[in-house]
C-alpha atoms as a PDB file:
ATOM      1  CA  UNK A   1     -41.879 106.084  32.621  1.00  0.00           C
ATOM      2  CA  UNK A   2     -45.063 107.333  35.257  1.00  0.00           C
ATOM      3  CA  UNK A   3     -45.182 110.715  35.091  1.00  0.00           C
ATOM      4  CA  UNK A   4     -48.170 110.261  37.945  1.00  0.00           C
ATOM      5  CA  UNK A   5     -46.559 109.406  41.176  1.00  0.00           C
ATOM      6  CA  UNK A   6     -50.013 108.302  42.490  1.00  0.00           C
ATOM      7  CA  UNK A   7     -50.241 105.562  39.456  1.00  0.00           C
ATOM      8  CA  UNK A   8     -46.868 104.867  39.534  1.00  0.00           C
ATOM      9  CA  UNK A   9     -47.139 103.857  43.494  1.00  0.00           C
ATOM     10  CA  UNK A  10     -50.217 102.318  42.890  1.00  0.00           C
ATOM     11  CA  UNK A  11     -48.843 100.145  40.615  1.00  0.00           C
ATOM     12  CA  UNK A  12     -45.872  99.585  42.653  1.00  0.00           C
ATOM     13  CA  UNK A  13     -47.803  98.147  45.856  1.00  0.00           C
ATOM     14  CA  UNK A  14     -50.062  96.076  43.501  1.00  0.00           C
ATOM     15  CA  UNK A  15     -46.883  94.110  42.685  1.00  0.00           C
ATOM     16  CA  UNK A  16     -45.272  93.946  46.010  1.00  0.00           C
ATOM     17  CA  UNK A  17     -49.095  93.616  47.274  1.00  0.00           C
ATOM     18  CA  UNK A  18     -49.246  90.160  44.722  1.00  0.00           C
ATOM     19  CA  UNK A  19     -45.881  88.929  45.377  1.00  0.00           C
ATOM     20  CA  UNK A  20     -45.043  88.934  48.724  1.00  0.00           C
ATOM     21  CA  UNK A  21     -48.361  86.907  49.172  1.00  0.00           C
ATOM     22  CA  UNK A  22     -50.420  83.612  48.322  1.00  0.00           C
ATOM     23  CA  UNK A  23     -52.946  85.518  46.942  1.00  0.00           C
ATOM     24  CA  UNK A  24     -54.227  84.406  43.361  1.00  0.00           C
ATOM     25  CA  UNK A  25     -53.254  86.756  40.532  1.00  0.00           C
ATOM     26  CA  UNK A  26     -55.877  88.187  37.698  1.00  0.00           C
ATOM     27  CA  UNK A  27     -53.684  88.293  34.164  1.00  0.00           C
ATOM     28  CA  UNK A  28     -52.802  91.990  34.060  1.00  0.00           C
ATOM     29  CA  UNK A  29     -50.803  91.681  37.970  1.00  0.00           C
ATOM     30  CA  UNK A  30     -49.044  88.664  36.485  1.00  0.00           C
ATOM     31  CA  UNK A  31     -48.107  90.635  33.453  1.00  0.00           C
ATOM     32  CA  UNK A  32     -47.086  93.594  35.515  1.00  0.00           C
ATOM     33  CA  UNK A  33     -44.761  90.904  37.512  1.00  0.00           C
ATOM     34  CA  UNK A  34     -43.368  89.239  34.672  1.00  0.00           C
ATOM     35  CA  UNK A  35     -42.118  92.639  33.294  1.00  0.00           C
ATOM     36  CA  UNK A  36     -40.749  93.722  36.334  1.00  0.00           C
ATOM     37  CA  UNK A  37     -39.202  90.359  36.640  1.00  0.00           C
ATOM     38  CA  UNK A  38     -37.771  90.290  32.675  1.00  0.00           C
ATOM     39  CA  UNK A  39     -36.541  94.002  33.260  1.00  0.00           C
ATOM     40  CA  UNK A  40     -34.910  93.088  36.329  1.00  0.00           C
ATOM     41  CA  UNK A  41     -36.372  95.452  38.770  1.00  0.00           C
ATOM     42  CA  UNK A  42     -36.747  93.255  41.702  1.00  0.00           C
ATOM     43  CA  UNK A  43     -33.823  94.902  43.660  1.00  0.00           C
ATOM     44  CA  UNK A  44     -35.979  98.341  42.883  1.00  0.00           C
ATOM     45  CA  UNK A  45     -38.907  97.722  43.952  1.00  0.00           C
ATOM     46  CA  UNK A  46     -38.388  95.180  47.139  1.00  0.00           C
ATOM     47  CA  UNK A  47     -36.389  95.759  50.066  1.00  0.00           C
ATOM     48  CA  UNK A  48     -33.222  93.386  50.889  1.00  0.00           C
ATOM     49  CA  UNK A  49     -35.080  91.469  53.273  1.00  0.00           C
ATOM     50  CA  UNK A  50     -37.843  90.422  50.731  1.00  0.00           C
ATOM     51  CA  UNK A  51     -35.344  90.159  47.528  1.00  0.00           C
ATOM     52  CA  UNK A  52     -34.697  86.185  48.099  1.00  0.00           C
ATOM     53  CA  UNK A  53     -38.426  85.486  48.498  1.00  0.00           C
ATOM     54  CA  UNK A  54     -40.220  87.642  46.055  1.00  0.00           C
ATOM     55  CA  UNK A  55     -37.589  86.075  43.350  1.00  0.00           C
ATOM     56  CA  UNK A  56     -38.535  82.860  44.378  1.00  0.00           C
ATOM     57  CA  UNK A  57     -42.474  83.818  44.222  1.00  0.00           C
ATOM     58  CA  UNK A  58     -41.681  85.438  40.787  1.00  0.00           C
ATOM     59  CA  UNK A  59     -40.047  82.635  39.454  1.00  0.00           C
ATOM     60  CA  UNK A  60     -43.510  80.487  40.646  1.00  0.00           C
ATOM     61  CA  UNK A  61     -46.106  82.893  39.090  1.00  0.00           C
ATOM     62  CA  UNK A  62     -43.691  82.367  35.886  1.00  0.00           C
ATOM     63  CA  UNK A  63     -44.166  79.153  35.951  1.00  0.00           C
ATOM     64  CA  UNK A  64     -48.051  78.827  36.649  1.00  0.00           C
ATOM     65  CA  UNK A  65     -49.255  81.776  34.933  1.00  0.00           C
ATOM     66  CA  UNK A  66     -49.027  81.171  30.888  1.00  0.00           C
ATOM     67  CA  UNK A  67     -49.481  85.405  30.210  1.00  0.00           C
ATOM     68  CA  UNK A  68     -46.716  85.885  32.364  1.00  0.00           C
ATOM     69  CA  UNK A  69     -44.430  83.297  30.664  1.00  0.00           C
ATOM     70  CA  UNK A  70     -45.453  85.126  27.210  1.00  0.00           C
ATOM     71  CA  UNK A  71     -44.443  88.808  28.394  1.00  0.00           C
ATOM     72  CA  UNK A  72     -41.337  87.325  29.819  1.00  0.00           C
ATOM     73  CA  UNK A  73     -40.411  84.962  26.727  1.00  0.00           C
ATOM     74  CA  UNK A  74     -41.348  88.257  24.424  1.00  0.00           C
ATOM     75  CA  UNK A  75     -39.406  91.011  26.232  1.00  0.00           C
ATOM     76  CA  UNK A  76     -36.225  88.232  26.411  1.00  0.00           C
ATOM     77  CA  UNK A  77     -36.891  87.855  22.720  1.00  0.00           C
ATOM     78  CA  UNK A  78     -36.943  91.747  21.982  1.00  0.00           C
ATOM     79  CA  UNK A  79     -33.251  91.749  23.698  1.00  0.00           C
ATOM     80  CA  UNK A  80     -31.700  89.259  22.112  1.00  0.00           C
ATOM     81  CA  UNK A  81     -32.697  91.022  18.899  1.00  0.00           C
ATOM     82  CA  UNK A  82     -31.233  94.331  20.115  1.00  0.00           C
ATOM     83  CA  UNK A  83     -28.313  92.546  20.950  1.00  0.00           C
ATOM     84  CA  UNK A  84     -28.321  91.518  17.522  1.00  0.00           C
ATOM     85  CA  UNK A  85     -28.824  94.462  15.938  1.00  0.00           C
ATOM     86  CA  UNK A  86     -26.117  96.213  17.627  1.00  0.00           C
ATOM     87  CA  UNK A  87     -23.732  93.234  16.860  1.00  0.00           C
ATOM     88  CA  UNK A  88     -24.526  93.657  13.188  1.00  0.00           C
ATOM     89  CA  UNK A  89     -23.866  96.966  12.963  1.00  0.00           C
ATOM     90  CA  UNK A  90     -20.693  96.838  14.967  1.00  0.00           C
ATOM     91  CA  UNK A  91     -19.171  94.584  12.957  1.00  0.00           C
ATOM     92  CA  UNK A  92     -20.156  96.271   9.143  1.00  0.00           C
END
């Protein structure tokens, strides 16, 4: 959570900036995209129009970028071990 609006939209355009073009990414945008990717904030942060295509461009920079594949593998790793936890204490 950004308490600073002015980071926060900063941040925001550098990520719609990097994925709605060609433009080669330096590790910390690709990490920025791979979280916003693994935390499933595409619908927040692009407009209907661009949804279909910055998925697609996400899904690329996953693919190519090996620091974005680690954030995304890690933060799908911390969830399954929520889910875990959860399921264990449910069920004791």
């Amino acid at each position: 959570f950004l308490t600073d609006s002015t980071v926060q939209q900063h941040l925001i355009e550098q990520v719609r900036s990097a994925v709605l073009s060609d433009r080669a990414l330096d590790e910390r945008t690709a990490a920025l995209i791979s979280l916003v990717k693994a935390c499933d904030l595409t619908d927040a942060l692009f407009t209907p129009d661009e949804r279909q295509s910055a998925r697609q461009r996400m899904k690329q920079i996953l693919t190519e970028e090996q620091i974005g594949k680690a954030v995304s593998d890690t933060v799908e790793e911390i969830e399954a071990a929520i889910i875990a936890t959860v399921i264990a204490v449910t069920i004791t």
